[in-house]
PDB file of N, CA and C in Angstrom:
ATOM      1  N   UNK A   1      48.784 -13.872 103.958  1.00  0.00           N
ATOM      2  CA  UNK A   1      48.572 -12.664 104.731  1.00  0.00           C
ATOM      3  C   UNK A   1      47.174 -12.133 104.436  1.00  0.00           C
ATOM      4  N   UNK A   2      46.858 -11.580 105.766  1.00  0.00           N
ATOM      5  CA  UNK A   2      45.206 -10.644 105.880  1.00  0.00           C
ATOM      6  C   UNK A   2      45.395  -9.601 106.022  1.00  0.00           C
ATOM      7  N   UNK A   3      44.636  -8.212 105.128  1.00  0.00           N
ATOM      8  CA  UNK A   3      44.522  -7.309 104.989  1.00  0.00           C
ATOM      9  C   UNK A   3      43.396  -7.120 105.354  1.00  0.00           C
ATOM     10  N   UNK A   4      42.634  -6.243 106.253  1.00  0.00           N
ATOM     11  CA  UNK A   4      41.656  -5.144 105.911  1.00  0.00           C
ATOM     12  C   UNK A   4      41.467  -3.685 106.057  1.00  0.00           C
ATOM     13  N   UNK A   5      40.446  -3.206 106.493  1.00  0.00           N
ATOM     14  CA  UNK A   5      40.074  -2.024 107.037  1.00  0.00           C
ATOM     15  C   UNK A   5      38.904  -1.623 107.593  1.00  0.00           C
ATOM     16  N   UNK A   6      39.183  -1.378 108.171  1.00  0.00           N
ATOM     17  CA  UNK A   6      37.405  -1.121 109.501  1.00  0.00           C
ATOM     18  C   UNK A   6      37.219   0.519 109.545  1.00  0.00           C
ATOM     19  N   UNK A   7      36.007   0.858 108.875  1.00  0.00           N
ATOM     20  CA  UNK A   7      35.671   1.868 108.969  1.00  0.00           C
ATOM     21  C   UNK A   7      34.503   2.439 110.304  1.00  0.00           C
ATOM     22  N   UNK A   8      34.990   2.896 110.989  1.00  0.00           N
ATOM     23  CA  UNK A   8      34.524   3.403 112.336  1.00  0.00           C
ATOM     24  C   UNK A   8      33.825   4.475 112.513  1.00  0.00           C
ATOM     25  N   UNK A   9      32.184   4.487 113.162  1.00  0.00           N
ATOM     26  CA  UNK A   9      31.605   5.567 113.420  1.00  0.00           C
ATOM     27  C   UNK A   9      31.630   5.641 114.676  1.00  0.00           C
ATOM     28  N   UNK A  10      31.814   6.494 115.650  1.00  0.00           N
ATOM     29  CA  UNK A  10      32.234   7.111 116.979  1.00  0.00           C
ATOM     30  C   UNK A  10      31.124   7.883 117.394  1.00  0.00           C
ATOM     31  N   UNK A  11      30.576   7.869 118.709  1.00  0.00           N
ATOM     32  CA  UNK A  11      30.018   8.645 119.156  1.00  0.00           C
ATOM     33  C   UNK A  11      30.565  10.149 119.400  1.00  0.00           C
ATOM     34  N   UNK A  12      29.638  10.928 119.025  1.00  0.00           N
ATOM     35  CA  UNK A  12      30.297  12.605 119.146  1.00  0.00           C
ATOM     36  C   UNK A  12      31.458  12.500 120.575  1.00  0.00           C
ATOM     37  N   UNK A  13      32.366  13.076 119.859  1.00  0.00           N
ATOM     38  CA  UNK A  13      33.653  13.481 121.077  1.00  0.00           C
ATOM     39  C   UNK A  13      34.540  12.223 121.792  1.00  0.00           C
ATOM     40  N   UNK A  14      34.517  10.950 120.733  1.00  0.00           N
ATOM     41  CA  UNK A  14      35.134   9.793 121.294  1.00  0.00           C
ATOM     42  C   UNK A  14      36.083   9.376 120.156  1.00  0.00           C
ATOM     43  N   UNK A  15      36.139  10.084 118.986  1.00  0.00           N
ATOM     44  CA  UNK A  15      37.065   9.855 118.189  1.00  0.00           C
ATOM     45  C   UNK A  15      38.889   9.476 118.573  1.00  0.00           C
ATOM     46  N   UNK A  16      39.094  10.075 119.776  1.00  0.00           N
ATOM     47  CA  UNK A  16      40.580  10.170 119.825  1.00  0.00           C
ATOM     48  C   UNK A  16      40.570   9.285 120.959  1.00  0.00           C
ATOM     49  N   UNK A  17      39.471   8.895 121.632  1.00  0.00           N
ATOM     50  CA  UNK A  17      39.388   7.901 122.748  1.00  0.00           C
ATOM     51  C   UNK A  17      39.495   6.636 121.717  1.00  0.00           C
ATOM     52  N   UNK A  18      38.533   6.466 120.911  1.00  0.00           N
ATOM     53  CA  UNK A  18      38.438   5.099 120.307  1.00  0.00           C
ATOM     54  C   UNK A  18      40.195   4.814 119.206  1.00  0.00           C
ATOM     55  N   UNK A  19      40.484   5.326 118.929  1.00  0.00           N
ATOM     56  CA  UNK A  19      41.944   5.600 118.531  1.00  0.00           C
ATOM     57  C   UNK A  19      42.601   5.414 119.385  1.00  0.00           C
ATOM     58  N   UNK A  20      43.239   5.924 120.143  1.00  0.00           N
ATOM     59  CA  UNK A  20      43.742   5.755 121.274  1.00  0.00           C
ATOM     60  C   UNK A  20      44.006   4.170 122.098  1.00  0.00           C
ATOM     61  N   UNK A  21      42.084   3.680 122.201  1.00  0.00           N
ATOM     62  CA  UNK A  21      42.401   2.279 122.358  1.00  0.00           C
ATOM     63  C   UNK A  21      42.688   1.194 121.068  1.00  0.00           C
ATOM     64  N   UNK A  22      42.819   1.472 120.057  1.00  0.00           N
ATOM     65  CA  UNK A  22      43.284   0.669 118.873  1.00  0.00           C
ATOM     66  C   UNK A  22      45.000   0.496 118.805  1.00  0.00           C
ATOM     67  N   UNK A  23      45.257   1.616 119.611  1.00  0.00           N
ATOM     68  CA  UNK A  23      46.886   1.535 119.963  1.00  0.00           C
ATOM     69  C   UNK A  23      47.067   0.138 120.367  1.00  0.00           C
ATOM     70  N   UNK A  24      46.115  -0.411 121.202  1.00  0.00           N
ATOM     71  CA  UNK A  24      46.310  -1.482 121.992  1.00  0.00           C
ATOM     72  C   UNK A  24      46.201  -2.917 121.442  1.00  0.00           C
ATOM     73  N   UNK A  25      45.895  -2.893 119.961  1.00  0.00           N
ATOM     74  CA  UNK A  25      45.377  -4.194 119.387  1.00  0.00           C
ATOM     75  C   UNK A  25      46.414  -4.268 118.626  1.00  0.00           C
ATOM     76  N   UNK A  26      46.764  -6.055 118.853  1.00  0.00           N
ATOM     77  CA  UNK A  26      48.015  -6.209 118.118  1.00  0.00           C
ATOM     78  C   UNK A  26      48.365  -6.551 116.718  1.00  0.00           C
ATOM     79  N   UNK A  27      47.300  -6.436 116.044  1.00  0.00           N
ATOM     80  CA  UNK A  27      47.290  -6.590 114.580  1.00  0.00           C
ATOM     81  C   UNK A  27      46.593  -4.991 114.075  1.00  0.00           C
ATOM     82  N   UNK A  28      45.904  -4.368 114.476  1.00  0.00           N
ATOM     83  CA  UNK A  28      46.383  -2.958 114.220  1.00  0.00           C
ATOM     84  C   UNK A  28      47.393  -2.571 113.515  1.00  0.00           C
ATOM     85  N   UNK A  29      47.872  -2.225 112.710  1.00  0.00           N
ATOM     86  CA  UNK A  29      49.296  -1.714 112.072  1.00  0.00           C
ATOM     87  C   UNK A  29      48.898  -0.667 111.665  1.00  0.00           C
ATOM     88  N   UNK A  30      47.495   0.209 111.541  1.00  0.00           N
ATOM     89  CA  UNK A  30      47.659   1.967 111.378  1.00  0.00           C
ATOM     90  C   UNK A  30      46.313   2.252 111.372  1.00  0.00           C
ATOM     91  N   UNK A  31      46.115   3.505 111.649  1.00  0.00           N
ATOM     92  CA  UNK A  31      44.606   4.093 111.784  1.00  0.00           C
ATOM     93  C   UNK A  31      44.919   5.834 111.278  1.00  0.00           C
ATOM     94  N   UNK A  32      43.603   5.953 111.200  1.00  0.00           N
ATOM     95  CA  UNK A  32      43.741   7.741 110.619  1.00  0.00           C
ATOM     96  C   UNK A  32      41.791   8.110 111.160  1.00  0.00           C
ATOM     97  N   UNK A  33      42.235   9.240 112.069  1.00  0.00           N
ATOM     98  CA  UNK A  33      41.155   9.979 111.895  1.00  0.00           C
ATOM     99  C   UNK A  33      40.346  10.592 110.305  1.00  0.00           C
ATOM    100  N   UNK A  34      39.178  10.848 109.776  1.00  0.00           N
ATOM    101  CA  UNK A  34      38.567  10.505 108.906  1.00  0.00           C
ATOM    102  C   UNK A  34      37.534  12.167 108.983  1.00  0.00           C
ATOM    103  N   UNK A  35      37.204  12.795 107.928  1.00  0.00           N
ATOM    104  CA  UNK A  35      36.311  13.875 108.044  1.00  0.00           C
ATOM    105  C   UNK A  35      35.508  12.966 107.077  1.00  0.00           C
ATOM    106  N   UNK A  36      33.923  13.001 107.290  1.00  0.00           N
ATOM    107  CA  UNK A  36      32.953  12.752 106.429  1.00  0.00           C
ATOM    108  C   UNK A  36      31.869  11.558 107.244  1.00  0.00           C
ATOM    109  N   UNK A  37      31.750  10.625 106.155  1.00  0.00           N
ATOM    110  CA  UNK A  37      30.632   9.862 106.660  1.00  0.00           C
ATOM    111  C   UNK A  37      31.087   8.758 107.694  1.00  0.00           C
ATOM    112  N   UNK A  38      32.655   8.748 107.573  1.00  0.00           N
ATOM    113  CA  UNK A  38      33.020   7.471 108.919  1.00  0.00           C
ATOM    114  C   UNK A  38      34.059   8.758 109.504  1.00  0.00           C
ATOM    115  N   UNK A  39      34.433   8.418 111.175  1.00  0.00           N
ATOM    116  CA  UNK A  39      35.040   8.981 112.053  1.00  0.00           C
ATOM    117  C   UNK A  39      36.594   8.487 111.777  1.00  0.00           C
ATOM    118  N   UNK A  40      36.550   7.389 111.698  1.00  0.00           N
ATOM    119  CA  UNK A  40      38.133   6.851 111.713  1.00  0.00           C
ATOM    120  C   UNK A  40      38.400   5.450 110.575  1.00  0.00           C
ATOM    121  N   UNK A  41      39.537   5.379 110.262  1.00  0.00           N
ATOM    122  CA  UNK A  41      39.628   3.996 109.275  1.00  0.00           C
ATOM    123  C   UNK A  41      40.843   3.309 109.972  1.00  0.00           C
ATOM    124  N   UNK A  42      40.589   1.691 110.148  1.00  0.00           N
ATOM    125  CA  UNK A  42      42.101   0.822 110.795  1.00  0.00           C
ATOM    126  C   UNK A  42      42.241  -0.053 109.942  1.00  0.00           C
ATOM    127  N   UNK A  43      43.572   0.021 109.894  1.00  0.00           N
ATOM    128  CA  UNK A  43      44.180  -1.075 108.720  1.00  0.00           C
ATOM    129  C   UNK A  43      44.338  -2.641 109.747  1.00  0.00           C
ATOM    130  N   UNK A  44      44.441  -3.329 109.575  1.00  0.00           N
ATOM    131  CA  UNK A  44      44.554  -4.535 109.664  1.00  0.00           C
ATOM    132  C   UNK A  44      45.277  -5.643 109.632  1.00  0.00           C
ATOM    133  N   UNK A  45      46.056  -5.889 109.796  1.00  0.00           N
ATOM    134  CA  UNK A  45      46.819  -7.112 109.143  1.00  0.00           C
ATOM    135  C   UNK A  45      47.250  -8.518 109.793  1.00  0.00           C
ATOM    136  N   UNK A  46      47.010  -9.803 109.730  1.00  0.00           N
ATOM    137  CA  UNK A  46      47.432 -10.672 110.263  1.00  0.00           C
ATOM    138  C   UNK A  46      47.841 -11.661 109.286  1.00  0.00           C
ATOM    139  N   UNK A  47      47.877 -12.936 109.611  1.00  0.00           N
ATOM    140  CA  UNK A  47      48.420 -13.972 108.630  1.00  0.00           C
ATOM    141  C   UNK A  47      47.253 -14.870 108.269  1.00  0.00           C
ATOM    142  N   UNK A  48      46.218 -14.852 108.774  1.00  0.00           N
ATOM    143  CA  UNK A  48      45.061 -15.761 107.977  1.00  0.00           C
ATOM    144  C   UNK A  48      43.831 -14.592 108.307  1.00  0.00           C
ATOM    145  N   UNK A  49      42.198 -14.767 107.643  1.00  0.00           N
ATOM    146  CA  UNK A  49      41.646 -14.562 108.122  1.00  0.00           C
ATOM    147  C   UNK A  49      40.741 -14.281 108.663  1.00  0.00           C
ATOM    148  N   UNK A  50      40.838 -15.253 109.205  1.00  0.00           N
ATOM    149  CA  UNK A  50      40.209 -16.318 111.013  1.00  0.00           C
ATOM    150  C   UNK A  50      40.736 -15.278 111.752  1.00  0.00           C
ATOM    151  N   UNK A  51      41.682 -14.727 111.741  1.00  0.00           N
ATOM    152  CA  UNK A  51      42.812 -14.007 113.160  1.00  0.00           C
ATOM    153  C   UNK A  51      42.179 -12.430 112.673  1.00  0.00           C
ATOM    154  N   UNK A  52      42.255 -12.880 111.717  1.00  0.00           N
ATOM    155  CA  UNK A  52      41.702 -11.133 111.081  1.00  0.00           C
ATOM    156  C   UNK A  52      40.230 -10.802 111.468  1.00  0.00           C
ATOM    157  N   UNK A  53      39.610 -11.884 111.214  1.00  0.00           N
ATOM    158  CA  UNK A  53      37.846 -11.132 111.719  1.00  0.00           C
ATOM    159  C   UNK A  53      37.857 -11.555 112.951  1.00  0.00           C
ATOM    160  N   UNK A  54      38.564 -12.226 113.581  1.00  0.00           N
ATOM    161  CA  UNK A  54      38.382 -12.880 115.175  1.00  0.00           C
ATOM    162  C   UNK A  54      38.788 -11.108 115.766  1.00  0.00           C
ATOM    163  N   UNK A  55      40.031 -10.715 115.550  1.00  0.00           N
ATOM    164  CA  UNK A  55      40.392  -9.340 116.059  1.00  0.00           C
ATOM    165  C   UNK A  55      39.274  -8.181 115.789  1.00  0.00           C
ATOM    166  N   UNK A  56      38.625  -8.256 114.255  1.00  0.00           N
ATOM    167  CA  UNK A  56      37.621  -7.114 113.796  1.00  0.00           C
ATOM    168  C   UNK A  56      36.286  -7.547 115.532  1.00  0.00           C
ATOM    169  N   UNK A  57      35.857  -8.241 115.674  1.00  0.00           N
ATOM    170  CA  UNK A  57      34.578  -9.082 116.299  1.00  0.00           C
ATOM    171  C   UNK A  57      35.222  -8.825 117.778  1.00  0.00           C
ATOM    172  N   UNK A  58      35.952  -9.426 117.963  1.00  0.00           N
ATOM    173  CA  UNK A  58      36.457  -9.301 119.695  1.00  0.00           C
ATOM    174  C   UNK A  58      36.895  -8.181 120.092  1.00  0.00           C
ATOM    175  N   UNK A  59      37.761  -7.793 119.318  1.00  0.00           N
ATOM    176  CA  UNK A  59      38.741  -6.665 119.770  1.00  0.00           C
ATOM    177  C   UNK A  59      38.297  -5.106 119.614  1.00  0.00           C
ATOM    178  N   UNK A  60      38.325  -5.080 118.089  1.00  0.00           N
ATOM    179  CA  UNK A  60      37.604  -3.774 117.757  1.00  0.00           C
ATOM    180  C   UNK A  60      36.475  -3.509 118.021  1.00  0.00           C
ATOM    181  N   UNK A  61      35.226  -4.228 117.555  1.00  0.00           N
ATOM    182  CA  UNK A  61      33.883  -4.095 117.654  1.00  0.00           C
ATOM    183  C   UNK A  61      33.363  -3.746 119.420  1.00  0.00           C
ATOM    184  N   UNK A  62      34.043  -3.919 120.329  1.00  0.00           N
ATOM    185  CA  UNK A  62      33.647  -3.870 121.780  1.00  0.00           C
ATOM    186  C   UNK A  62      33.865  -2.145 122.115  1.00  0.00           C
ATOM    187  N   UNK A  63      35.026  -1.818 121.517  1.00  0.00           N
ATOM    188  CA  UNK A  63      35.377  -0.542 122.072  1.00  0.00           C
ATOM    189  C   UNK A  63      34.368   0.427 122.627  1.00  0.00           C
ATOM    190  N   UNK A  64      34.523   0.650 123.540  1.00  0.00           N
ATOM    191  CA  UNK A  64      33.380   1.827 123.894  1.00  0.00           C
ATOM    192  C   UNK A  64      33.368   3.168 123.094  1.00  0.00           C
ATOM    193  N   UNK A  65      32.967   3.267 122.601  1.00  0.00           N
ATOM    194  CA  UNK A  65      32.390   4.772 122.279  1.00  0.00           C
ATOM    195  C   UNK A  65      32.148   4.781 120.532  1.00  0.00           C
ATOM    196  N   UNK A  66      32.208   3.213 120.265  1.00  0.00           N
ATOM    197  CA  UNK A  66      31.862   3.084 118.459  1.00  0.00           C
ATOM    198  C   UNK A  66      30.700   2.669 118.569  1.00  0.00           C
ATOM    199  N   UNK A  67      29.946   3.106 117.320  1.00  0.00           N
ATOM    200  CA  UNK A  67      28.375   3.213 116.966  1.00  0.00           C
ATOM    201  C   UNK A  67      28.586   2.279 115.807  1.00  0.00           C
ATOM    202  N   UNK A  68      29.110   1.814 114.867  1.00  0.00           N
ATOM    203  CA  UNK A  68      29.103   1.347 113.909  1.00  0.00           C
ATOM    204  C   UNK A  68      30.532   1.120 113.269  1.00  0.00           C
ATOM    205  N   UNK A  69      30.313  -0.319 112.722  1.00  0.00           N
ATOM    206  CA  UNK A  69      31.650  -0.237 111.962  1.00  0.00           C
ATOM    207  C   UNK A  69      31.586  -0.798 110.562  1.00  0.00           C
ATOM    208  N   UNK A  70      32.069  -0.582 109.491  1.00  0.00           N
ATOM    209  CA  UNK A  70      32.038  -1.550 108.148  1.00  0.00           C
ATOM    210  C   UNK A  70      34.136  -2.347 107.483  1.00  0.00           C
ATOM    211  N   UNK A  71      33.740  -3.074 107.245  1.00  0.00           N
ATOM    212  CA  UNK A  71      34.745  -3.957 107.205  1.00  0.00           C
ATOM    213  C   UNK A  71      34.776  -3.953 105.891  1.00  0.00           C
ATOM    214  N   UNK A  72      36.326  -4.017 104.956  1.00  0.00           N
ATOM    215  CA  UNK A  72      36.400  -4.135 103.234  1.00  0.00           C
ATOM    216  C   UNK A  72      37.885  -4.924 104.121  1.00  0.00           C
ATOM    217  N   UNK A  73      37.476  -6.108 103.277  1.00  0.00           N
ATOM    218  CA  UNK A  73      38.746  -7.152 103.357  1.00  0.00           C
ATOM    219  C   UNK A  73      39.193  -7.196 102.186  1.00  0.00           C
ATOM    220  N   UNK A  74      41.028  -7.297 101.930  1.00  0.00           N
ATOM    221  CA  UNK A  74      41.434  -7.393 100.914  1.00  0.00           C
ATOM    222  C   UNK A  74      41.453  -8.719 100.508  1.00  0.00           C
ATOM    223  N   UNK A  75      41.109  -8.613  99.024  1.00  0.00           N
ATOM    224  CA  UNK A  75      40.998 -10.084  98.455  1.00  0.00           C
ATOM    225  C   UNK A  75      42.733 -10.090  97.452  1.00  0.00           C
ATOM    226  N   UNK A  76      43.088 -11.606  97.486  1.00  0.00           N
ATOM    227  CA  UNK A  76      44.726 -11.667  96.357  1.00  0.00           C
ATOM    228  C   UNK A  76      44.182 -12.576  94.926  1.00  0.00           C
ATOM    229  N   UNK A  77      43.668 -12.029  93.845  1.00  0.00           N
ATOM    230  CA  UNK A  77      43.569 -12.899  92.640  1.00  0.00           C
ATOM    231  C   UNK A  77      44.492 -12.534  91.770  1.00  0.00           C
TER     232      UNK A  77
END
């Protein structure tokens, strides 16, 4: 299993738009609006990941109204 989290910067006043479309991604399993230096954080999860950054790159990264994103993948040692 793949864990991460994508930390999301939003253009002013698109926070609940860009949320909103993360509803729609199917490895998505949770998000939270964010006060400070990122707008929003999405958890992640798939079974390898290949499926995991293929979704961060295709899926997330396109959304309209994100300015930036940073990625912390969980590592299992």
């Amino acid at each position: 299993m793949a864990i991460g989290f994508v930390l999301i910067t939003t253009k002013p006043g698109k926070e609940q738009f860009v949320r909103d479309a993360l509803d729609d991604i199917e490895y998505v399993t949770n998000k939270w609006i964010l006060f400070g230096e990122f707008d929003l954080i999405a958890r992640i999860q798939s079974d390898d990941e290949f499926t995991l950054t293929k979704t961060i790159v295709e899926n997330i990264r396109p959304i309209e109204g994100i300015i930036d994103t940073r990625t912390l993948i969980g590592a299992e040692l």
